[in-house]
C-alpha atoms as a PDB file:
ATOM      1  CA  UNK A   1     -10.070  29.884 -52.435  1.00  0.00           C
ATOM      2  CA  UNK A   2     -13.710  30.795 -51.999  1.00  0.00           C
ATOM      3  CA  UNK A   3     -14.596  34.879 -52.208  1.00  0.00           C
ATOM      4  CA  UNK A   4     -18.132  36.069 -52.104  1.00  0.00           C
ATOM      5  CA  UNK A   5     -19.851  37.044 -55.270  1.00  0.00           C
ATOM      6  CA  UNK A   6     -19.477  40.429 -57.094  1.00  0.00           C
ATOM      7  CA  UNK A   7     -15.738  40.891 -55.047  1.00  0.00           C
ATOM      8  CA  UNK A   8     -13.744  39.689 -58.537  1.00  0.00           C
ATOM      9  CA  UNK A   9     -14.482  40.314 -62.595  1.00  0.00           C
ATOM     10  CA  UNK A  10     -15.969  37.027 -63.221  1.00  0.00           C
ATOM     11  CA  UNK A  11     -20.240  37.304 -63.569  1.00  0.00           C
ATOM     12  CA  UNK A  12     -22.484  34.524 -61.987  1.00  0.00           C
ATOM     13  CA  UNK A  13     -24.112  31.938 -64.508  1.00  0.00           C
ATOM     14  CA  UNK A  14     -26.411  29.073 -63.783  1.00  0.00           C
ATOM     15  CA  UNK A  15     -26.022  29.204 -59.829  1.00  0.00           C
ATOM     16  CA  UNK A  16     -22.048  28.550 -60.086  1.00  0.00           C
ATOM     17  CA  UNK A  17     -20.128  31.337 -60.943  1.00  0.00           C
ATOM     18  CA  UNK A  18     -16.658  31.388 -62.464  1.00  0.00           C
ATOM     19  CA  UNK A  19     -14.239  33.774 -61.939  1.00  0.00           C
ATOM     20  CA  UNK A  20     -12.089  35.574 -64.635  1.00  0.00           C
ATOM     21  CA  UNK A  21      -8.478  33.541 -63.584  1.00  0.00           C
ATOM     22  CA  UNK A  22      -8.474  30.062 -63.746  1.00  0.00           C
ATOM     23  CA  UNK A  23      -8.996  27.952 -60.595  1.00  0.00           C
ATOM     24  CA  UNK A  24     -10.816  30.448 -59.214  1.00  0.00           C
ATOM     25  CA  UNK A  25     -14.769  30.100 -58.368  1.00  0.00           C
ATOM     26  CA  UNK A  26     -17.089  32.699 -56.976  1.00  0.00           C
ATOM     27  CA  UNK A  27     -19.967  31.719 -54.408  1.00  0.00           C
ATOM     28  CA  UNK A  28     -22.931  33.346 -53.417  1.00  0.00           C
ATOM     29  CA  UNK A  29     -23.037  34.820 -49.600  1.00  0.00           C
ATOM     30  CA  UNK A  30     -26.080  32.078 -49.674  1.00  0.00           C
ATOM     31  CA  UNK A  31     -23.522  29.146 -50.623  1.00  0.00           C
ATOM     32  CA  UNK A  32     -20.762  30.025 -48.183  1.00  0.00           C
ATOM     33  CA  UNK A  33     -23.634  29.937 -45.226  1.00  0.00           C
ATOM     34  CA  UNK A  34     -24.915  26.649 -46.554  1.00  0.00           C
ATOM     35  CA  UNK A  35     -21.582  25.284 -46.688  1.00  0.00           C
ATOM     36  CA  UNK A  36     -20.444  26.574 -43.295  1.00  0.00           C
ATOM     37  CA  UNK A  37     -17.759  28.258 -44.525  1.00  0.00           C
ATOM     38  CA  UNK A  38     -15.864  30.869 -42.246  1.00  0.00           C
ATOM     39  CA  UNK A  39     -13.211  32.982 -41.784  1.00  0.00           C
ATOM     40  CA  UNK A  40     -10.457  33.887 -39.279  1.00  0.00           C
ATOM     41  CA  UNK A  41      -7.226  35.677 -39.050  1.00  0.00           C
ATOM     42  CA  UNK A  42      -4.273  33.354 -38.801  1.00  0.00           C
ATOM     43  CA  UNK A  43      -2.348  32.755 -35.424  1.00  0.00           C
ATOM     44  CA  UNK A  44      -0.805  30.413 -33.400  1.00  0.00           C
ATOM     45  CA  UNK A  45      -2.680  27.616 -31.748  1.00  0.00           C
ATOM     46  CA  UNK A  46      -2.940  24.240 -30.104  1.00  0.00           C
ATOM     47  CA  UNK A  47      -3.328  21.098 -31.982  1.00  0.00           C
ATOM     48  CA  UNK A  48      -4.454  18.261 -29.864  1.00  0.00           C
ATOM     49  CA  UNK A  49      -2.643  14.784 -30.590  1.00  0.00           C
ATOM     50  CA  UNK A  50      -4.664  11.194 -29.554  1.00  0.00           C
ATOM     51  CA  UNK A  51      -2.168   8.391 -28.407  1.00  0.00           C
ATOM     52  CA  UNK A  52      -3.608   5.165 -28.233  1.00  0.00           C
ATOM     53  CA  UNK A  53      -1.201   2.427 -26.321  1.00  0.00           C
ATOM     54  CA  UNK A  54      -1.943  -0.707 -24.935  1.00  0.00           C
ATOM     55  CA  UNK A  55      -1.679  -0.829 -20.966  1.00  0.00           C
ATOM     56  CA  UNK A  56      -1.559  -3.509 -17.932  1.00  0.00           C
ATOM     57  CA  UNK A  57      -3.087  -3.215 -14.726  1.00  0.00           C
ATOM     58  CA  UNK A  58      -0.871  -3.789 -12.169  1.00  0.00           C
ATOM     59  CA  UNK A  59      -0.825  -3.862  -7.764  1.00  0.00           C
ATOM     60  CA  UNK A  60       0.588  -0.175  -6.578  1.00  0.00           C
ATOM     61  CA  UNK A  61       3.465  -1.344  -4.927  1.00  0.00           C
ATOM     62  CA  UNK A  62       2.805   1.201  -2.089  1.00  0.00           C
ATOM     63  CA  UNK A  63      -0.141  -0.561  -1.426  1.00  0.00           C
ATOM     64  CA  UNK A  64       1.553  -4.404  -1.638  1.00  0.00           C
ATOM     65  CA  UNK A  65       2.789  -6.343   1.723  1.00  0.00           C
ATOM     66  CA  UNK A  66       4.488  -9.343   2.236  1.00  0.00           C
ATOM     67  CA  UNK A  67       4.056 -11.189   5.431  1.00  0.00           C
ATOM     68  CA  UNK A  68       6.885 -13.084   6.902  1.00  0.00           C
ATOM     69  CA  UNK A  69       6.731 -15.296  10.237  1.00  0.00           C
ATOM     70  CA  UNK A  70       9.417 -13.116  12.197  1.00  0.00           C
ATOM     71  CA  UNK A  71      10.621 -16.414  13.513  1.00  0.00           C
ATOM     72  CA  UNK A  72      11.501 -19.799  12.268  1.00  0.00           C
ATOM     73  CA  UNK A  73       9.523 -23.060  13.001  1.00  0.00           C
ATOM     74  CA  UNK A  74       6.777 -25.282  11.556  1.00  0.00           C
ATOM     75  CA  UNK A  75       3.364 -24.002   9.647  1.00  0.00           C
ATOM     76  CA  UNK A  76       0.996 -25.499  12.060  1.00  0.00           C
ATOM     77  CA  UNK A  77      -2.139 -23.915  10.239  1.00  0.00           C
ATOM     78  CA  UNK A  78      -2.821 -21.480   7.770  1.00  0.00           C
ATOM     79  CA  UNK A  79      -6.306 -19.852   8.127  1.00  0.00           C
ATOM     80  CA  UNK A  80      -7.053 -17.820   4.948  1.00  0.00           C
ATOM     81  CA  UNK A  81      -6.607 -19.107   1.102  1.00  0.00           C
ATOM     82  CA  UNK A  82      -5.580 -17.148  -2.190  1.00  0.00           C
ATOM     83  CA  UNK A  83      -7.789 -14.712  -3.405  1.00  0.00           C
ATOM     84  CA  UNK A  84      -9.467 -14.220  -0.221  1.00  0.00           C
ATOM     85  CA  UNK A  85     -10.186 -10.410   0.854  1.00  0.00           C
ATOM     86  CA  UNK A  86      -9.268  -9.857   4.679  1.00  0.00           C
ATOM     87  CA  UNK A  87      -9.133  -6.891   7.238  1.00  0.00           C
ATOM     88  CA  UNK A  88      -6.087  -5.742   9.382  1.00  0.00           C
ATOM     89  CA  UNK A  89      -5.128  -7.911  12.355  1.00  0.00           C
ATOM     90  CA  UNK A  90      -6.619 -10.953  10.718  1.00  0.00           C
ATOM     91  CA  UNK A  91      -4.976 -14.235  11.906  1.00  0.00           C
ATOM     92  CA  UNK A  92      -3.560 -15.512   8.811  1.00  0.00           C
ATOM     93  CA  UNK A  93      -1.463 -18.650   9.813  1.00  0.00           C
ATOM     94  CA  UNK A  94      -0.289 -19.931  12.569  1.00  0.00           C
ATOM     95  CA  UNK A  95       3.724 -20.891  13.643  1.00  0.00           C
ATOM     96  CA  UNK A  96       5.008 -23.500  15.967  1.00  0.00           C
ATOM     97  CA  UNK A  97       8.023 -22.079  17.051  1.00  0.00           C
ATOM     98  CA  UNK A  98      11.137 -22.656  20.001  1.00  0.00           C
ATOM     99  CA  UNK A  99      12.147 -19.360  19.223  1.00  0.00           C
ATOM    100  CA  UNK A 100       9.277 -17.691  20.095  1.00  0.00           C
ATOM    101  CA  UNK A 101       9.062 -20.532  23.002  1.00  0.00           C
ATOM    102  CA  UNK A 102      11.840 -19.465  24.230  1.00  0.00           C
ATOM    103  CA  UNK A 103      11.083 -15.131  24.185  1.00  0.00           C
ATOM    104  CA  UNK A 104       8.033 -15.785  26.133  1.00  0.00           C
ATOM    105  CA  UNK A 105       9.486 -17.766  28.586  1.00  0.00           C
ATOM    106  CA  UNK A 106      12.068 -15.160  28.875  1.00  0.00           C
ATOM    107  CA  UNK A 107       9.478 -12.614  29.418  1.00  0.00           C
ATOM    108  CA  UNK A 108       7.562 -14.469  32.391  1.00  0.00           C
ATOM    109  CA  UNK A 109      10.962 -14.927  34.149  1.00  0.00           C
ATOM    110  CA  UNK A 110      11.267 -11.167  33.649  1.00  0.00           C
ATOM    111  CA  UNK A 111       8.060 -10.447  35.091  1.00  0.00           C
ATOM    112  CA  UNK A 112       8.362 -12.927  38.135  1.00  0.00           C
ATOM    113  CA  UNK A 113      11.825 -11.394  38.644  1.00  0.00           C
ATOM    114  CA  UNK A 114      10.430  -7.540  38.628  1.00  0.00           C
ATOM    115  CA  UNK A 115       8.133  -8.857  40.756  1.00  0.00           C
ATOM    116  CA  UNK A 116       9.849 -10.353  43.638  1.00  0.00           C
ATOM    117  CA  UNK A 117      12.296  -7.376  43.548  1.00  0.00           C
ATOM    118  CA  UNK A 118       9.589  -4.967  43.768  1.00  0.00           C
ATOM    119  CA  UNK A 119       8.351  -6.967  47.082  1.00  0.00           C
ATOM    120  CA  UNK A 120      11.715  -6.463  48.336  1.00  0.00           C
ATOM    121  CA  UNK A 121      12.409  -2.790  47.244  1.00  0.00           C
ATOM    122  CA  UNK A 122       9.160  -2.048  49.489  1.00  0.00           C
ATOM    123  CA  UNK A 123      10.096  -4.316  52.387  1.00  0.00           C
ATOM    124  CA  UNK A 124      13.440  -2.439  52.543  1.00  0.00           C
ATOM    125  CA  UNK A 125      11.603   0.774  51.959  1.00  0.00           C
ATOM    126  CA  UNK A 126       9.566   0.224  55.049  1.00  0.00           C
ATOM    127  CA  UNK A 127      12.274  -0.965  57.601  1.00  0.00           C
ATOM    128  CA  UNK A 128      14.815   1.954  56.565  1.00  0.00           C
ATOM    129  CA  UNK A 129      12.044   4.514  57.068  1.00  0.00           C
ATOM    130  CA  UNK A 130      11.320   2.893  60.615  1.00  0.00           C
ATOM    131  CA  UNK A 131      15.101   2.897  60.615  1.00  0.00           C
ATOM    132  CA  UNK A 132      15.334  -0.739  61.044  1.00  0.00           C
ATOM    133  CA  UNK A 133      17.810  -1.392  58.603  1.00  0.00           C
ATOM    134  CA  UNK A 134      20.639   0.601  56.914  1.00  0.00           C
ATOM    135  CA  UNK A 135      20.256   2.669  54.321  1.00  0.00           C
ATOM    136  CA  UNK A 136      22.747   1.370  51.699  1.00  0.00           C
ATOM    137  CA  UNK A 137      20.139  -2.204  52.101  1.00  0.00           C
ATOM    138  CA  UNK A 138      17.475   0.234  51.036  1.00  0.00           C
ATOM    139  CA  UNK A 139      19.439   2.298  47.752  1.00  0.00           C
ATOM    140  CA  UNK A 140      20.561  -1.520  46.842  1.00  0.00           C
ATOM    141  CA  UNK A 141      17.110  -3.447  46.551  1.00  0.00           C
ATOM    142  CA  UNK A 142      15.913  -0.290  44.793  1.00  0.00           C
ATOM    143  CA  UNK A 143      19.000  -0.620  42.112  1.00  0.00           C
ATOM    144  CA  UNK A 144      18.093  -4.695  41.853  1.00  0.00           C
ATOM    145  CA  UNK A 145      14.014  -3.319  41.303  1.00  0.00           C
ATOM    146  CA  UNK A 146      15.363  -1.125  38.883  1.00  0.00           C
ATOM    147  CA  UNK A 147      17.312  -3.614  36.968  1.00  0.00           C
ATOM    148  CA  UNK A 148      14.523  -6.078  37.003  1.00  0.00           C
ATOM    149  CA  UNK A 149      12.101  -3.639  35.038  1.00  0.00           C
ATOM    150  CA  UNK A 150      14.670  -2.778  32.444  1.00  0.00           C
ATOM    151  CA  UNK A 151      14.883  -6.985  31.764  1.00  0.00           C
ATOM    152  CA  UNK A 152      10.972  -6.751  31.670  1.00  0.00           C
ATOM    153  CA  UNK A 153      10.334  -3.968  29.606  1.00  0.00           C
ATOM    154  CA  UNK A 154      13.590  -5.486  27.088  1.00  0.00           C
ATOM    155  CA  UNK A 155      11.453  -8.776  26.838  1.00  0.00           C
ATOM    156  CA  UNK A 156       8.330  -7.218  26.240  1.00  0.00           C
ATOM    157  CA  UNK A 157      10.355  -5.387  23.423  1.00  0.00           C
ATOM    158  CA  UNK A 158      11.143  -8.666  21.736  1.00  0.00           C
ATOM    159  CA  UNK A 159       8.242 -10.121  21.737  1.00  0.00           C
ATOM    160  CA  UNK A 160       6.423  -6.712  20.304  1.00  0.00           C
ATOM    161  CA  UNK A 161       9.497  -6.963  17.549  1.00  0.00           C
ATOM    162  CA  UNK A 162       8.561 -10.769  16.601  1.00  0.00           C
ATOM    163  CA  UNK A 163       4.886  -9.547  16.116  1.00  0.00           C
ATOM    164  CA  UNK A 164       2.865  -9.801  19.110  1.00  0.00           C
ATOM    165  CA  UNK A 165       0.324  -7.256  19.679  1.00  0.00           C
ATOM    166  CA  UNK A 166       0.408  -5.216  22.921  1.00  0.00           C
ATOM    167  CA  UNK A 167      -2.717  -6.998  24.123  1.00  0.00           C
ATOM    168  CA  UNK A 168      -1.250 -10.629  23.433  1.00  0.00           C
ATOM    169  CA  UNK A 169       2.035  -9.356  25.425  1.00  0.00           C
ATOM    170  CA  UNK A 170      -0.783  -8.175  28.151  1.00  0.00           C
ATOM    171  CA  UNK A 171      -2.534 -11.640  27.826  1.00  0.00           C
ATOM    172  CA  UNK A 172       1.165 -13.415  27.905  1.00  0.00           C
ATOM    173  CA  UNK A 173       1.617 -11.964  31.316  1.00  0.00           C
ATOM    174  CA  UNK A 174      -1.889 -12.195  33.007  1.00  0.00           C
ATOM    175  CA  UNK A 175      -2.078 -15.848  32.334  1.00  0.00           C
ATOM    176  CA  UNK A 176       1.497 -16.843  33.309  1.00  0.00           C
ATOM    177  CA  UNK A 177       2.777 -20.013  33.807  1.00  0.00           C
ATOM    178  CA  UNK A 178      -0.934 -21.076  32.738  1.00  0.00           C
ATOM    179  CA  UNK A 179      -0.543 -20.482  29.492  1.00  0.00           C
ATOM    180  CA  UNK A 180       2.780 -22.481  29.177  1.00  0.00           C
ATOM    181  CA  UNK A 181       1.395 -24.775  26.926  1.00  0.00           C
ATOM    182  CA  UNK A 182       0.549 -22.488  23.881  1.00  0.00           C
ATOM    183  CA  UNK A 183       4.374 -20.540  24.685  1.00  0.00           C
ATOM    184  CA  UNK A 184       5.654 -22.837  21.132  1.00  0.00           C
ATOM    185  CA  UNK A 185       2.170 -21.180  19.174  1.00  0.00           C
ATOM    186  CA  UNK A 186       2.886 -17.773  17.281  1.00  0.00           C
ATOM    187  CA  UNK A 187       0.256 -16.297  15.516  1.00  0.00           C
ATOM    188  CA  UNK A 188       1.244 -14.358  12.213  1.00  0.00           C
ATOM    189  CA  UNK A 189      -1.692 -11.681  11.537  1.00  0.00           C
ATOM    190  CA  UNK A 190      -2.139  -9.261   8.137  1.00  0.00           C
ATOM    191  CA  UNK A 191      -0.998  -5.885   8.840  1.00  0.00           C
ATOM    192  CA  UNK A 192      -3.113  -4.384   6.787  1.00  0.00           C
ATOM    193  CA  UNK A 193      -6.663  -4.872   4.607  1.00  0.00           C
ATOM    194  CA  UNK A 194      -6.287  -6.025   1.071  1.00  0.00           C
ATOM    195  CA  UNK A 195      -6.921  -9.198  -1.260  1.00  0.00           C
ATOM    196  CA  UNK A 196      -4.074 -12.019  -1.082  1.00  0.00           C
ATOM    197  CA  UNK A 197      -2.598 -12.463  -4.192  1.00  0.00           C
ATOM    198  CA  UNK A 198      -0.274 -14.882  -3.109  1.00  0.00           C
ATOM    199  CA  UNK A 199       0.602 -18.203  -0.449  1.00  0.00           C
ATOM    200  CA  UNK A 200       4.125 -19.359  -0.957  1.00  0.00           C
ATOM    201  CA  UNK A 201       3.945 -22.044   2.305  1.00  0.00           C
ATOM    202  CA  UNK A 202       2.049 -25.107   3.488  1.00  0.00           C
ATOM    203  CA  UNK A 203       0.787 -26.675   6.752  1.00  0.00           C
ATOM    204  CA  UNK A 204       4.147 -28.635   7.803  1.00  0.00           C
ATOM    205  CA  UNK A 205       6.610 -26.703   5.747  1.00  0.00           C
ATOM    206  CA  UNK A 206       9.474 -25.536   8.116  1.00  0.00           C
ATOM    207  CA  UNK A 207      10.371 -21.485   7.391  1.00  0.00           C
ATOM    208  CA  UNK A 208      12.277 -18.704   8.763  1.00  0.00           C
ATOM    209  CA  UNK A 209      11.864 -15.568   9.925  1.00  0.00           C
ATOM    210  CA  UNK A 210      12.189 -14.338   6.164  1.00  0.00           C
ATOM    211  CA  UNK A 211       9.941 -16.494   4.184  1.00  0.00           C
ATOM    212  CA  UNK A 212       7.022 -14.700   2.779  1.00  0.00           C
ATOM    213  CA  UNK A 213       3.475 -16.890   3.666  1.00  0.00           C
ATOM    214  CA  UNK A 214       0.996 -14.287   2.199  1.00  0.00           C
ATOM    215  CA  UNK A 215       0.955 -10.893   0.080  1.00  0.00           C
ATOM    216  CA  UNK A 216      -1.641  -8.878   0.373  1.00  0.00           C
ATOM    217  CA  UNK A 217      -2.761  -6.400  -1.990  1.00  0.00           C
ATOM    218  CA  UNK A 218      -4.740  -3.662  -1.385  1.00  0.00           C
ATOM    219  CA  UNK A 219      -6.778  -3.038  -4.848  1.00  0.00           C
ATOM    220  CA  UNK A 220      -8.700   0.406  -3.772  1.00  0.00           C
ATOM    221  CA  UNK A 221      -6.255   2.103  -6.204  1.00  0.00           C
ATOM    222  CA  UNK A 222      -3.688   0.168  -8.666  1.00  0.00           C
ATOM    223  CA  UNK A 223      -1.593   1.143 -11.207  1.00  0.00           C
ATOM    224  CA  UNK A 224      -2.029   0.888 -14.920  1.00  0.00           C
ATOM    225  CA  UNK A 225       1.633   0.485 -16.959  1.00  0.00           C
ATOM    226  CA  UNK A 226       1.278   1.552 -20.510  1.00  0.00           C
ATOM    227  CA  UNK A 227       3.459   0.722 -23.504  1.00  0.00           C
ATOM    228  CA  UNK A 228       4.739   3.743 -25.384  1.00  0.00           C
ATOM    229  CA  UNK A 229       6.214   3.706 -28.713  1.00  0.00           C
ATOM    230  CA  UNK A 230       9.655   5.487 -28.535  1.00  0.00           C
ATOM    231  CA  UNK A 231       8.389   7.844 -31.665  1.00  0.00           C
ATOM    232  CA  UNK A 232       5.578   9.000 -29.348  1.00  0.00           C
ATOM    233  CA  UNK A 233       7.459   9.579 -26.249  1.00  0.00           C
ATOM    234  CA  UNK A 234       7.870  12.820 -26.913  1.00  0.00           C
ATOM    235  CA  UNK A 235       4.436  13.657 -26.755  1.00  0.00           C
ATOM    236  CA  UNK A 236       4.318  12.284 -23.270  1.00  0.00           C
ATOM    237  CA  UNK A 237       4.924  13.425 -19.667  1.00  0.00           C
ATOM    238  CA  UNK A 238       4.560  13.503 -15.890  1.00  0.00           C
ATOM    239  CA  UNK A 239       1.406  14.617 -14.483  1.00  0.00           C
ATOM    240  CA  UNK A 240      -0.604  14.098 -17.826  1.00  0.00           C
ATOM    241  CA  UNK A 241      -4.164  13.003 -17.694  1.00  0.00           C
ATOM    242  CA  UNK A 242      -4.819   9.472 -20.030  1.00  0.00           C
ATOM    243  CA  UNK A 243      -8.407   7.929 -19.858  1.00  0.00           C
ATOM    244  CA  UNK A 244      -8.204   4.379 -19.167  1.00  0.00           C
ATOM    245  CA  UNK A 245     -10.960   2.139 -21.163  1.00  0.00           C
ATOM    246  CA  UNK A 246     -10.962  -1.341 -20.682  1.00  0.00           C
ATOM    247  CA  UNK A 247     -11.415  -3.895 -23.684  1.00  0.00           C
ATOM    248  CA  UNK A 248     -14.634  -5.032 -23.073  1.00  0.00           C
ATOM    249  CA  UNK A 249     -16.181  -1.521 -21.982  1.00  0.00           C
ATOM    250  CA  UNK A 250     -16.965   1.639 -23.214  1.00  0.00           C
ATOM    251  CA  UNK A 251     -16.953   5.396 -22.101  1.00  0.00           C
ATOM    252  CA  UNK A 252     -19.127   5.011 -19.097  1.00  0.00           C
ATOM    253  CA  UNK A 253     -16.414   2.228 -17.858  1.00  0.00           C
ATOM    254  CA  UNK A 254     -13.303   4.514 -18.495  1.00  0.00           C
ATOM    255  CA  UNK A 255     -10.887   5.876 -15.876  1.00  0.00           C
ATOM    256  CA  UNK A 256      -9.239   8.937 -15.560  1.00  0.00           C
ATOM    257  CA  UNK A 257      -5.458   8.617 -14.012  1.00  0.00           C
ATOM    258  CA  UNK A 258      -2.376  10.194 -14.228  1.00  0.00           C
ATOM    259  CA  UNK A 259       0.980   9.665 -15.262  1.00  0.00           C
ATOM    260  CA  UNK A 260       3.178   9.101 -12.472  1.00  0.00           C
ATOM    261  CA  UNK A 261       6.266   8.608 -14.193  1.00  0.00           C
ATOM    262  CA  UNK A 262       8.157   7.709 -17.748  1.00  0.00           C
END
């Protein structure tokens, strides 16, 4: 208990005074500055509490692809290597593949098929409005020209769901029966930009339409896991800010995040 001087019955002597009940001592208004000493009525208050806990950085698992084939067949080449950074639609590996083979093939019979009925939905066309030929000729070719785009535009579908890009679908059907030769070759590109932080196949491996080649990563933003101790757990929850300092750095390399969830 400090209390100014001259406030109790004790007198001052030799710069520290003593007051008249034991344990107490009197200081001079001079002393109590010095010692930066103040006062303040009592009331509630918040009383911060530092957690340190050790913590691993980890891939955001929103941000984390795998990339399958979409069909099975052999690994004919694989164009990028672990650890390297790429951008969206880069070719990553490619397939040889019947399967795929086989839906492109589909697809130019579909598109020779719509064509030829097309030809002959506008040859009837003509002659029944020159009223040449019957009608029901006419309503029939257009049914057939009808038909014929639904198989087109259903092949197109499947090759879109395998992984072709519009434009290779585009390319598919300008070149034709020209580009027969490549029909086995599917090319398996990244989806989206990112690191890879993973190749589970090599050249010559057979897989299937479910076996992860590549993960990619994208490392813009990752998560950090920390390690709690249950007996602080209670001092932690969603939405609270933690600073992030890694082991070799200091302040100027620390992070601020937030907890996401416990």
């Amino acid at each position: 208990e400090a209390r100014p001087a001259g406030s109790g019955d004790g007198h001052g002597h030799g710069g520290q005074n003593h007051g008249s009940e034991a344990g107490e001592i009197e200081l001079t208004p001079e002393q109590i500055q010095s010692a930066g000493i103040l006062t303040a009525a009592v009331g509630p208050g918040a009383i911060d509490r530092l957690i340190t806990v050790p913590a691993t950085l980890a891939t955001d698992q929103e941000r984390l692809v795998r990339v399958p084939p979409r069909v099975s067949g052999i690994v004919a080449e694989l164009r990028r290597r672990l650890g390297q950074e790429v951008a969206a639609n880069d070719l990553l590996a490619v397939i040889e593949s019947r399967e795929i083979a086989d839906a492109k093939a589909d697809l130019l019979a579909a598109a020779r098929q719509e064509g030829l009925a097309r030809n002959m939905l506008e040859r009837e066309q003509r002659l029944w409005e020159r009223r040449v030929s019957a009608e029901q000729d006419y309503l029939r070719a257009r049914a057939e020209a009808e038909e014929a785009r639904v198989r087109l535009d259903l092949a197109r579908q499947r090759l879109i769901a395998l992984g072709l890009g519009e434009a290779e679908v585009a390319g598919l059907l300008q070149a034709g029966s020209n580009g027969a030769s490549s029909l086995r070759r599917h090319e398996v590109r990244a989806p989206i930009a990112g690191r890879i932080i993973a190749r589970r196949a090599e050249t010559g491996a057979a897989v299937t339409a479910e076996t992860d080649l590549y993960t990619i990563a994208d490392l813009s933003q990752i998560w950090v896991e920390l390690s709690v101790r249950p007996e602080d757990l209670l001092y932690v929850r969603e939405g609270q800010r933690v600073t992030v300092t890694p082991p070799t750095g200091g302040e100027a390399d620390a992070a601020i995040a937030r907890i996401a969830f416990v």
